[in-house]
N, C-alpha and C. Protein backbone atom coordinates (compact mmCIF):
# COMPACT_ATOMS: atom_id res chain seq x y z
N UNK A 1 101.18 51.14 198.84
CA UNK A 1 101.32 51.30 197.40
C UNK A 1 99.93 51.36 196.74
N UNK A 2 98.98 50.69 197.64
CA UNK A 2 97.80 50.37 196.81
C UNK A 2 97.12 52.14 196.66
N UNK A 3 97.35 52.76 197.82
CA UNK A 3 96.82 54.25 198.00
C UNK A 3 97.26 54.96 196.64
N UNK A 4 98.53 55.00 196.49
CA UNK A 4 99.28 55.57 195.59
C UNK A 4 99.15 55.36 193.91
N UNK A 5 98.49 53.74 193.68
CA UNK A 5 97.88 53.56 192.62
C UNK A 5 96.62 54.36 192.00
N UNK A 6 95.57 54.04 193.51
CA UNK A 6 94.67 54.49 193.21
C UNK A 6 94.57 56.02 193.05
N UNK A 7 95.66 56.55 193.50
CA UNK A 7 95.67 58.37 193.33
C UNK A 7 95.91 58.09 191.59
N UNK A 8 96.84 57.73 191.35
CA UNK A 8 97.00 57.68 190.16
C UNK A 8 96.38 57.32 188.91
N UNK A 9 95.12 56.43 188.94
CA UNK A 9 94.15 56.29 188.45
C UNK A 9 93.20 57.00 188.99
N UNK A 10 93.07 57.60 189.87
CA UNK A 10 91.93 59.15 189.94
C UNK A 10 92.10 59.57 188.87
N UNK A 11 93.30 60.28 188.91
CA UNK A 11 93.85 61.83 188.01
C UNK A 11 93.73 61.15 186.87
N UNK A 12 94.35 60.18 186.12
CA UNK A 12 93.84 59.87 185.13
C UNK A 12 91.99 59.63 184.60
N UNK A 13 91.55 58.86 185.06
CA UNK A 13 90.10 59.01 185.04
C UNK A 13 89.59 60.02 184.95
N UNK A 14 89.97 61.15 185.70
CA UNK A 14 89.27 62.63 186.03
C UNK A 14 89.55 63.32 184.95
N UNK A 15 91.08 63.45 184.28
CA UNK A 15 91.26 63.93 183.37
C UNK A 15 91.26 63.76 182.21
N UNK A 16 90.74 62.23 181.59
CA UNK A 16 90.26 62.14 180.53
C UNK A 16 89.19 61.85 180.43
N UNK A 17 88.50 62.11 181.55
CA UNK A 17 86.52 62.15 181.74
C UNK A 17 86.53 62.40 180.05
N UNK A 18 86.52 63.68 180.09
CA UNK A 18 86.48 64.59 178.77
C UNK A 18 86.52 64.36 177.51
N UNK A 19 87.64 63.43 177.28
CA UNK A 19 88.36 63.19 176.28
C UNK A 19 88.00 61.86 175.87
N UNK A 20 87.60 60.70 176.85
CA UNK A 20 87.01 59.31 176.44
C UNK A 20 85.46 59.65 176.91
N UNK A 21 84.49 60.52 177.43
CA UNK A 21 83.06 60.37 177.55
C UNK A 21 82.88 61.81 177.40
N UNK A 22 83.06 62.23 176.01
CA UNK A 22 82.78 63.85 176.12
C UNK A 22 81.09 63.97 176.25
N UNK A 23 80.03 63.13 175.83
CA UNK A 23 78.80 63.24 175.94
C UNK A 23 78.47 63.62 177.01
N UNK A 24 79.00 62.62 178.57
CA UNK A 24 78.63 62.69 179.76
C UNK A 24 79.15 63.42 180.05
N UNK A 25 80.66 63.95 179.52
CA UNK A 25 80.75 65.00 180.39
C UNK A 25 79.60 66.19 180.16
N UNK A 26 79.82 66.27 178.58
CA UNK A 26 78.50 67.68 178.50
C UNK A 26 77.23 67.74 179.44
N UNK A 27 76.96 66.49 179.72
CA UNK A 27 75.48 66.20 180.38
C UNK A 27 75.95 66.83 181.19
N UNK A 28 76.88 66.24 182.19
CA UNK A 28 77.04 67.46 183.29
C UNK A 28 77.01 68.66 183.62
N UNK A 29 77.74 69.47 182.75
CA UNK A 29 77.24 71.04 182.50
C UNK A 29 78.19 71.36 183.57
N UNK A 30 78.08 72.60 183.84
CA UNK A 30 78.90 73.25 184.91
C UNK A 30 79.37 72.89 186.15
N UNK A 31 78.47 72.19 186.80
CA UNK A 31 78.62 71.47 188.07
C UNK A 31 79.62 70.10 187.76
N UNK A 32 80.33 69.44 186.74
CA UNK A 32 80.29 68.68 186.10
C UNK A 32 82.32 68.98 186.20
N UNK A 33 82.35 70.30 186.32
CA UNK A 33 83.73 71.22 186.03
C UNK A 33 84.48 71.24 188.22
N UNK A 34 83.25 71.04 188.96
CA UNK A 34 83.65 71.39 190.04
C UNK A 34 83.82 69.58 190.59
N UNK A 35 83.03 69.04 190.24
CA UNK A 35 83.34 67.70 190.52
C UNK A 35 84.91 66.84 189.96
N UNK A 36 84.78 67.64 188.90
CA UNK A 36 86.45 67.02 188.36
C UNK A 36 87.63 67.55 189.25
N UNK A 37 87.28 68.70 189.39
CA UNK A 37 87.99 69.10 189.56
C UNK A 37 88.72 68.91 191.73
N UNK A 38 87.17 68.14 192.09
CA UNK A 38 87.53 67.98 193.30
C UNK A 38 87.98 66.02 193.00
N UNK A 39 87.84 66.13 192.31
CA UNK A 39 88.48 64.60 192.31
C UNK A 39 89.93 64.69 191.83
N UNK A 40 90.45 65.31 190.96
CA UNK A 40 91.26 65.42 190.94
C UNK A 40 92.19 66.19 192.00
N UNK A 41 92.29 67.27 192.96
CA UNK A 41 92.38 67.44 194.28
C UNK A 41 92.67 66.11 195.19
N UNK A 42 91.22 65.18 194.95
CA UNK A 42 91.67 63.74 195.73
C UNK A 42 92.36 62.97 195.19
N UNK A 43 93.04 63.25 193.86
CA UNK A 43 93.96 62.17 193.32
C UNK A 43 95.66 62.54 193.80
N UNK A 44 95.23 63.81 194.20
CA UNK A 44 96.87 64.51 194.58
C UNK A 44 96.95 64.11 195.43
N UNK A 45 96.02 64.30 196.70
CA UNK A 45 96.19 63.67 197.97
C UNK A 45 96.17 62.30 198.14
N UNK A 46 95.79 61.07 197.42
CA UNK A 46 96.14 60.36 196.77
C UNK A 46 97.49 60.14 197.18
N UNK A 47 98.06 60.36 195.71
CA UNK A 47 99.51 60.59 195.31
C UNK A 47 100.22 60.79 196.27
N UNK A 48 100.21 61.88 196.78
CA UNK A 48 100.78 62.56 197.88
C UNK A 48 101.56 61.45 199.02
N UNK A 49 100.05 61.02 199.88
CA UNK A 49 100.06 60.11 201.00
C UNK A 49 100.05 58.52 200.51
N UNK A 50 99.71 58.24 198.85
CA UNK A 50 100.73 57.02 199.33
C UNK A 50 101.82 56.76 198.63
N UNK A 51 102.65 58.02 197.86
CA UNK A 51 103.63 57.62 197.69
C UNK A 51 104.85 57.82 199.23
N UNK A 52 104.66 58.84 200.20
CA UNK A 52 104.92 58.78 201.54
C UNK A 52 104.86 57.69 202.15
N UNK A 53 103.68 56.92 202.16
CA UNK A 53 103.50 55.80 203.25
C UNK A 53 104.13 54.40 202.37
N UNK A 54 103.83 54.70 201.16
CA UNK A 54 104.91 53.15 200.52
C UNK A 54 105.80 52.55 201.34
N UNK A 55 105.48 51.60 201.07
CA UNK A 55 106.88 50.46 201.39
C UNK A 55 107.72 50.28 200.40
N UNK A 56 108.12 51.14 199.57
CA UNK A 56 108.69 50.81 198.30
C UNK A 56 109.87 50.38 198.42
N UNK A 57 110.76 49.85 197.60
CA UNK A 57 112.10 49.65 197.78
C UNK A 57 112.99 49.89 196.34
N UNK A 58 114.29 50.26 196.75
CA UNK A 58 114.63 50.87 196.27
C UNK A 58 115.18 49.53 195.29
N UNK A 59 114.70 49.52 193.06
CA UNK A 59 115.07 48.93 192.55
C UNK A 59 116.87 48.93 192.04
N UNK A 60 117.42 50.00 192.40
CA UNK A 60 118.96 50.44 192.06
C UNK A 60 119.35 52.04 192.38
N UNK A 61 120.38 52.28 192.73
CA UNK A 61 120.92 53.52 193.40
C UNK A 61 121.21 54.42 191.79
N UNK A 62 120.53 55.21 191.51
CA UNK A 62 120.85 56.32 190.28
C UNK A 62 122.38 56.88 190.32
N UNK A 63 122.90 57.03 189.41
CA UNK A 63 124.30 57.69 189.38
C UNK A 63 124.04 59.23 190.32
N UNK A 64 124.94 59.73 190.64
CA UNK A 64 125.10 61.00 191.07
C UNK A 64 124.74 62.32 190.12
N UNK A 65 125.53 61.77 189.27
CA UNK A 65 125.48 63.33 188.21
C UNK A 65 123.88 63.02 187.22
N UNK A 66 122.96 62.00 187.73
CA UNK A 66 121.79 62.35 187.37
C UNK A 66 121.04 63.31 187.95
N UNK A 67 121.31 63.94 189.07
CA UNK A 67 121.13 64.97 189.93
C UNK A 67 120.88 66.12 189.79
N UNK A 68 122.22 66.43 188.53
CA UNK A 68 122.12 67.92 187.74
C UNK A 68 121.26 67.63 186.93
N UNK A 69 121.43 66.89 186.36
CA UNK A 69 120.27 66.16 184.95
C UNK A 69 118.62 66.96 185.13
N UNK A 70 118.56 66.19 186.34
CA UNK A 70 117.26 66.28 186.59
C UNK A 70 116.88 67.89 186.82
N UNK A 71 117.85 68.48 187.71
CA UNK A 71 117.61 70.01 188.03
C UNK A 71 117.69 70.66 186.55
N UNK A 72 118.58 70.44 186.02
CA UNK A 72 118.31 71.47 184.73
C UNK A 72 117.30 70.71 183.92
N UNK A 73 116.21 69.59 184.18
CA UNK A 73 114.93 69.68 183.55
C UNK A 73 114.05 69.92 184.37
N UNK A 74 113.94 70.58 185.52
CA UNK A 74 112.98 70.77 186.44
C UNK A 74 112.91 72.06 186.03
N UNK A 75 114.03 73.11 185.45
CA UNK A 75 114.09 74.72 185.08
C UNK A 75 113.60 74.59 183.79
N UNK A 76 113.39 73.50 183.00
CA UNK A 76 112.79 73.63 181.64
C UNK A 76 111.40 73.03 181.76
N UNK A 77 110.70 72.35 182.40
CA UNK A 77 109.73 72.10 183.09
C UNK A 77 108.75 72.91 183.60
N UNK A 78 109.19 73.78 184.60
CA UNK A 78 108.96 74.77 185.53
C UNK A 78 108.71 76.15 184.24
N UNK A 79 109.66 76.43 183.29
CA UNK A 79 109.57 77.03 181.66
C UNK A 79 108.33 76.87 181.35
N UNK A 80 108.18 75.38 180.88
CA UNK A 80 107.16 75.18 179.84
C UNK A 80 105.70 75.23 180.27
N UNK A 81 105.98 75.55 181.78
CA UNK A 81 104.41 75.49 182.34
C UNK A 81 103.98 76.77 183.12
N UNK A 82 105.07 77.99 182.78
CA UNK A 82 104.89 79.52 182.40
C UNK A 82 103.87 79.90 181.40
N UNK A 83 103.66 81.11 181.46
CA UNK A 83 103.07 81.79 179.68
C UNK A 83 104.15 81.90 178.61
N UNK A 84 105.72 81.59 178.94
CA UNK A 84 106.26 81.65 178.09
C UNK A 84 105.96 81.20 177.13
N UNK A 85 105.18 80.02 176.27
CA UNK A 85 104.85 79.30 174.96
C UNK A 85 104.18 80.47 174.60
N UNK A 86 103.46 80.99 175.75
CA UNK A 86 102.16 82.13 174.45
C UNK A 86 102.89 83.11 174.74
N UNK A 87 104.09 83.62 175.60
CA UNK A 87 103.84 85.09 175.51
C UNK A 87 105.89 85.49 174.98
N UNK A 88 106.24 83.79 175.22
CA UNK A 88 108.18 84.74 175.15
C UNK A 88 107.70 83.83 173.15
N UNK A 89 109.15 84.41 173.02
CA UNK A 89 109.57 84.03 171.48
C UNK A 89 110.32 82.81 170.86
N UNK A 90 110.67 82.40 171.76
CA UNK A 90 111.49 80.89 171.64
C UNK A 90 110.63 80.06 171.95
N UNK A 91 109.78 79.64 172.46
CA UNK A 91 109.28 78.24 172.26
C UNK A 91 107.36 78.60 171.75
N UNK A 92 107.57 80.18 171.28
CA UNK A 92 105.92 80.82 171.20
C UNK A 92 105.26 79.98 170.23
N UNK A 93 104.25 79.39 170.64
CA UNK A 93 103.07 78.53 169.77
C UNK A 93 103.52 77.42 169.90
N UNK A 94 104.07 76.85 171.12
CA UNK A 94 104.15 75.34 171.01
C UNK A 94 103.04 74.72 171.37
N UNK A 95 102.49 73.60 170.72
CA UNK A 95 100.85 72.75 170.68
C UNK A 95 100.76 72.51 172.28
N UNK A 96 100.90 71.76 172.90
CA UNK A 96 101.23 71.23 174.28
C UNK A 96 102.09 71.82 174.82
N UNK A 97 102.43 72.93 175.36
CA UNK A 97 103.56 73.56 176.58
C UNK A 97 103.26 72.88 177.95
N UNK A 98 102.23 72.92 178.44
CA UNK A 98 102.25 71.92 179.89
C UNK A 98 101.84 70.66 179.96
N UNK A 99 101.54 69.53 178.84
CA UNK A 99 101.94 68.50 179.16
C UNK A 99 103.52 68.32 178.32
N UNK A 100 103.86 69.08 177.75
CA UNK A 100 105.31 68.83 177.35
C UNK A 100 106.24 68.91 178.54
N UNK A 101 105.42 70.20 179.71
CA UNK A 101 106.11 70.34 180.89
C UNK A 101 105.91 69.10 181.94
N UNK A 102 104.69 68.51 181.83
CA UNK A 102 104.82 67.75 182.46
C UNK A 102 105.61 66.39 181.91
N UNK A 103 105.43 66.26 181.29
CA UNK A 103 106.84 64.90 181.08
C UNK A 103 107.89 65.23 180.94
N UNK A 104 108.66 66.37 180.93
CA UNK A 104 110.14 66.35 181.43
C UNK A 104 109.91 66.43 182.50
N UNK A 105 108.82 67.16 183.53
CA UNK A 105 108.82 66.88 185.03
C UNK A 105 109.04 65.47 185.81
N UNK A 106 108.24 64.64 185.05
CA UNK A 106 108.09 62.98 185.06
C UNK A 106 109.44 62.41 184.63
N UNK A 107 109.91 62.61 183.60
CA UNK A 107 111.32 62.04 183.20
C UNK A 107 112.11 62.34 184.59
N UNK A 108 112.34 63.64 184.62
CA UNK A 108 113.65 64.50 185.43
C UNK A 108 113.67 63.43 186.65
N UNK A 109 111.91 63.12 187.63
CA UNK A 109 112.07 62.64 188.28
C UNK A 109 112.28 61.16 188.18
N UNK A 110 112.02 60.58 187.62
CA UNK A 110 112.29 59.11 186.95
C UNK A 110 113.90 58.96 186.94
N UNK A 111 114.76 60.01 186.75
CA UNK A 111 116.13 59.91 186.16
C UNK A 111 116.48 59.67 187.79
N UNK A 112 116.07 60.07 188.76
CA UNK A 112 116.77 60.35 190.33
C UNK A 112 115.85 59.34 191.17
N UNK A 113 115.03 58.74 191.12
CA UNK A 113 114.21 58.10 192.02
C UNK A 113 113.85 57.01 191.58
N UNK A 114 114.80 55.54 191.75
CA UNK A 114 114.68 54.54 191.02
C UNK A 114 114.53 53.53 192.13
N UNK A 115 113.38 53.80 192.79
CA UNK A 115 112.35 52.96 193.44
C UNK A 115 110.89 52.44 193.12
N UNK A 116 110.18 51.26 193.62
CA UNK A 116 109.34 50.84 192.79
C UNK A 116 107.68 52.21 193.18
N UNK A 117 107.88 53.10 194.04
CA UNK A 117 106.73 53.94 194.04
C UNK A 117 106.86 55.14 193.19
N UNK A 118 108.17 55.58 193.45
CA UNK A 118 108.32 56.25 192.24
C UNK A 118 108.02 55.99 190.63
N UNK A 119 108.40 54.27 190.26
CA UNK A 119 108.09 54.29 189.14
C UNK A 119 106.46 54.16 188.75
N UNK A 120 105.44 53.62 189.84
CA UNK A 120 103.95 54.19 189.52
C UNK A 120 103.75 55.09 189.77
N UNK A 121 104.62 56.30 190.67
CA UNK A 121 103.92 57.91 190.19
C UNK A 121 104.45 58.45 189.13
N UNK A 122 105.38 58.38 188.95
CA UNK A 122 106.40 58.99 187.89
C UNK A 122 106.19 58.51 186.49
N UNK A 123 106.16 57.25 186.85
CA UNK A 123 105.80 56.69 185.24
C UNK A 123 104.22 56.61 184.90
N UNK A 124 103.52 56.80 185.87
CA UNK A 124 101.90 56.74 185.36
C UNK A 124 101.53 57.54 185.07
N UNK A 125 102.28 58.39 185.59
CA UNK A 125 101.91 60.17 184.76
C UNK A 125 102.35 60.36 183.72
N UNK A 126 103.67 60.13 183.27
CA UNK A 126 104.34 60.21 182.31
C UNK A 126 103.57 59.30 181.07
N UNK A 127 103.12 57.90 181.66
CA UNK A 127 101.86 57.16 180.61
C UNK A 127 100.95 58.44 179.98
N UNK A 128 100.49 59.04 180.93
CA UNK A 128 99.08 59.44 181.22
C UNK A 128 99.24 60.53 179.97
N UNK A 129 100.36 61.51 180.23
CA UNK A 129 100.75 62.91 179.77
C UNK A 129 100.82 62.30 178.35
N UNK A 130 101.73 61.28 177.95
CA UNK A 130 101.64 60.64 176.86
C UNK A 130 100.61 60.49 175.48
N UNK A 131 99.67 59.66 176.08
CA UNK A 131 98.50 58.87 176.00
C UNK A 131 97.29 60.46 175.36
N UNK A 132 97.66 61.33 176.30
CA UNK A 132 96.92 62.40 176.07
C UNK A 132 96.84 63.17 175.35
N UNK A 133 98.59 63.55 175.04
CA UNK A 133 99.32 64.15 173.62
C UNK A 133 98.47 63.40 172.96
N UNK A 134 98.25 62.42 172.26
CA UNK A 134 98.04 61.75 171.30
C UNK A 134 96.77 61.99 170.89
N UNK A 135 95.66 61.37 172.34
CA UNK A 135 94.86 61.92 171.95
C UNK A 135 93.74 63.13 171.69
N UNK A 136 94.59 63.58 172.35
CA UNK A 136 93.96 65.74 172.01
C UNK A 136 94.59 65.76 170.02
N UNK A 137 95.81 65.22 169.27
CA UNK A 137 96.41 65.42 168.45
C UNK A 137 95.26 64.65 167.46
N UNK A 138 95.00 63.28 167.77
CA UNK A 138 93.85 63.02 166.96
C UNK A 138 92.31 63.20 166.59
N UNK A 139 92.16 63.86 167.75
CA UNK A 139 91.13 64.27 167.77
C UNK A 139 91.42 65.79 167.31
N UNK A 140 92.07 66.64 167.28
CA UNK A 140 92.31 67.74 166.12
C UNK A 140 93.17 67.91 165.83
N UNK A 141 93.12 67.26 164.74
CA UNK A 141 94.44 66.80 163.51
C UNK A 141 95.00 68.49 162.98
N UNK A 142 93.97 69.02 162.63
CA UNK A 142 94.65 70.61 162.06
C UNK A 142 94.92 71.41 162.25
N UNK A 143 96.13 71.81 163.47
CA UNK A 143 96.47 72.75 164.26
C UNK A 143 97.26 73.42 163.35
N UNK A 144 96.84 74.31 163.86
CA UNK A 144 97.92 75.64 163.07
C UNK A 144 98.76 76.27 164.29
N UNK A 145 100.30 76.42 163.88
CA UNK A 145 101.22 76.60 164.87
C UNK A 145 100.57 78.52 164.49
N UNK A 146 100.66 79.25 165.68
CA UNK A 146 100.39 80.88 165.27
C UNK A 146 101.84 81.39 164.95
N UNK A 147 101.58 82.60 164.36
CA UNK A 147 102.38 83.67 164.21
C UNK A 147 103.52 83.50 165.31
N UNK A 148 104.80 83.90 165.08
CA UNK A 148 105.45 84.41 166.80
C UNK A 148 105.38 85.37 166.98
N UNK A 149 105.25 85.11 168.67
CA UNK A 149 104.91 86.90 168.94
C UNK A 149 105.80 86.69 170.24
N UNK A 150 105.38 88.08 171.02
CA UNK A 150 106.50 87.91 172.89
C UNK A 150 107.73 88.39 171.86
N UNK A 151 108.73 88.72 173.28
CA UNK A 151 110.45 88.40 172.82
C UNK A 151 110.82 87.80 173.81
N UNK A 152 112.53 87.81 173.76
CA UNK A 152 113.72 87.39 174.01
C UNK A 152 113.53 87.69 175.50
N UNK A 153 112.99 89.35 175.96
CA UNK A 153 113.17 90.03 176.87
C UNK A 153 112.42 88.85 177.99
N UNK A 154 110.49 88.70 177.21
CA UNK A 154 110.06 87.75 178.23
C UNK A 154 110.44 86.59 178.51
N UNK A 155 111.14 86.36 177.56
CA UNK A 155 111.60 84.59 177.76
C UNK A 155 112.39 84.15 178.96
N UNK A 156 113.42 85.79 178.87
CA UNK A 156 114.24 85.95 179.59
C UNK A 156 113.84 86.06 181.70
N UNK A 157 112.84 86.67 181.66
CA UNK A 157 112.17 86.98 182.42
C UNK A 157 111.57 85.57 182.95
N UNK A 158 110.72 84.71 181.99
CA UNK A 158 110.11 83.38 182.27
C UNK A 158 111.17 82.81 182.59
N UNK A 159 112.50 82.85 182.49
CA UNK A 159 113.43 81.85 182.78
C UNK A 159 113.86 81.88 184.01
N UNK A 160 114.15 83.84 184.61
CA UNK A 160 114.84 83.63 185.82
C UNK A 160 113.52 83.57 186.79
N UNK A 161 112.04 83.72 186.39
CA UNK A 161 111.17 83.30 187.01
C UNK A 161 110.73 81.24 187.37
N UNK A 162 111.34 80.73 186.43
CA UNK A 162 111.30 79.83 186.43
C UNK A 162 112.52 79.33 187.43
N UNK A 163 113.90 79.60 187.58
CA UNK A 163 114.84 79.20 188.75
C UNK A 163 114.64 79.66 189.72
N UNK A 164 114.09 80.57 189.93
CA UNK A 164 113.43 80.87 191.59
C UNK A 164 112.04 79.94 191.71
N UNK A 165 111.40 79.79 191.05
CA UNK A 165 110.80 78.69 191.27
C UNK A 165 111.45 76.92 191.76
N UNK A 166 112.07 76.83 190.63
CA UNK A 166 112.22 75.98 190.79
C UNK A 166 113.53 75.61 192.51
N UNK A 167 113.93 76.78 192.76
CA UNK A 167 114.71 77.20 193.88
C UNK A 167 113.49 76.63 195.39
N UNK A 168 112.28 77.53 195.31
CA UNK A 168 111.60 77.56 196.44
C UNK A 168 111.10 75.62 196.28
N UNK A 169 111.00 75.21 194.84
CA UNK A 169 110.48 73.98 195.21
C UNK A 169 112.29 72.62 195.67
N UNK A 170 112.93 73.26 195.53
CA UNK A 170 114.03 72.43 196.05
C UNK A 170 114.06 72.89 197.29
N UNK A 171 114.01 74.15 198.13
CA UNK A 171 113.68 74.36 199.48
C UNK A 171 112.70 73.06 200.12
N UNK A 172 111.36 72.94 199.84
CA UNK A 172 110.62 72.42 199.71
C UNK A 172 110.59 70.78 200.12
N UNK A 173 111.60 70.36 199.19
CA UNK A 173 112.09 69.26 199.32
C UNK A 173 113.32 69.18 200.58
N UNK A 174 113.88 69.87 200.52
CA UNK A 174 114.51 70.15 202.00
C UNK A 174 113.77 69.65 203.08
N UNK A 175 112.77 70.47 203.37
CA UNK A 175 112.02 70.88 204.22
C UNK A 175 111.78 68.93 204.65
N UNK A 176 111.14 68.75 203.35
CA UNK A 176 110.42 67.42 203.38
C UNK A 176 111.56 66.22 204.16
N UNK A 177 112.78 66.08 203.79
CA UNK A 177 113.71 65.56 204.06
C UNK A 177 114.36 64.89 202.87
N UNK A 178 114.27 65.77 202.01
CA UNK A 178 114.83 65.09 200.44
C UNK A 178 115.89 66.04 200.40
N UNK A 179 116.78 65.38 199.43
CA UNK A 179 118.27 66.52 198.85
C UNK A 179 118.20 66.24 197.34
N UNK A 180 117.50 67.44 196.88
CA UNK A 180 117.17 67.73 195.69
C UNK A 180 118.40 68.37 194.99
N UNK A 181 119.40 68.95 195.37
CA UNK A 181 120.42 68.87 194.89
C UNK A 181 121.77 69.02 194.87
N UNK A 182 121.78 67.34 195.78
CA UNK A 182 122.48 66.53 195.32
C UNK A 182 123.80 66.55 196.94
């Protein structure tokens, strides 16, 4: 578990370098962009290997029909972290599209995996994604939502691109020895 923490405080650290030490980050300069970015890399692998090797145990068995739950937010998820926000017409100019995607990703899985490693990956991200909304929002208070633009057609398109996605990553989980659905 301890592996799995510390992935999880990588990615956080790494990704609000920026946002809590924007000075140092500037000092860094370009080289500054490849280092984050390989730490964050080591926070997945991280993640990865110790939410696998946990000893976690399982705090209560999830209902069944949280199952679908979760799949039809893994297709709105998998959506919001398309170009659909900038390019279809239904959700065009939303402020945050991929951390919005990422916390229904975090919820969806939270709703099906109610063990104690799941709840420090699942929920520390979901902190994290949180925490971040907020503060990207205070730190520029005066967003202007744009014009809409895109249509129906791409949305349409982002969507059935998004269930084949989200298809190959339930394969995926197969593979792994999970039954993603259901």
């Amino acid at each position: 578990m301890a592996i799995l923490m510390c992935g999880v405080l990588l990615w956080v650290v790494a990704h609000g370098f920026k946002r809590f030490a924007p000075d140092r980050r500037a000092e860094m300069g370009e080289k500054g962009r490849g280092i984050m970015a390989g730490l964050i890399l080591l926070s997945v692998v991280l993640m990865v290997f110790g939410y696998r090797w946990s000893d976690a145990y399982d705090l209560a068995t999830p209902p069944a029909f949280l199952t679908h739950i979760n799949n039809l937010l893994m297709v709105v998820a998998v959506f919001l972290f398309s170009p659909a926000p900038k390019r279809g017409r239904i959700i065009g100019g939303m402020r945050h599209p991929m951390l919005v995607g990422f916390k229904v990703w975090a919820i969806a899985h939270l709703l099906v995996n109610w063990d104690a490693a799941s709840f420090v990956l699942f929920g520390g991200l979901l902190a994290w994604a949180v925490v971040t909304v907020i503060r990207i929002n205070k730190a520029e208070p005066h967003w202007q939502k744009p014009a809409p633009s895109g249509t129906y057609a791409m949305d349409a398109a982002f969507l059935a691109g998004s269930l084949l996605i989200v298809g190959i990553i339930g394969y995926i989980h197969i593979l792994l020895g999970l039954a993603p659905f259901g």
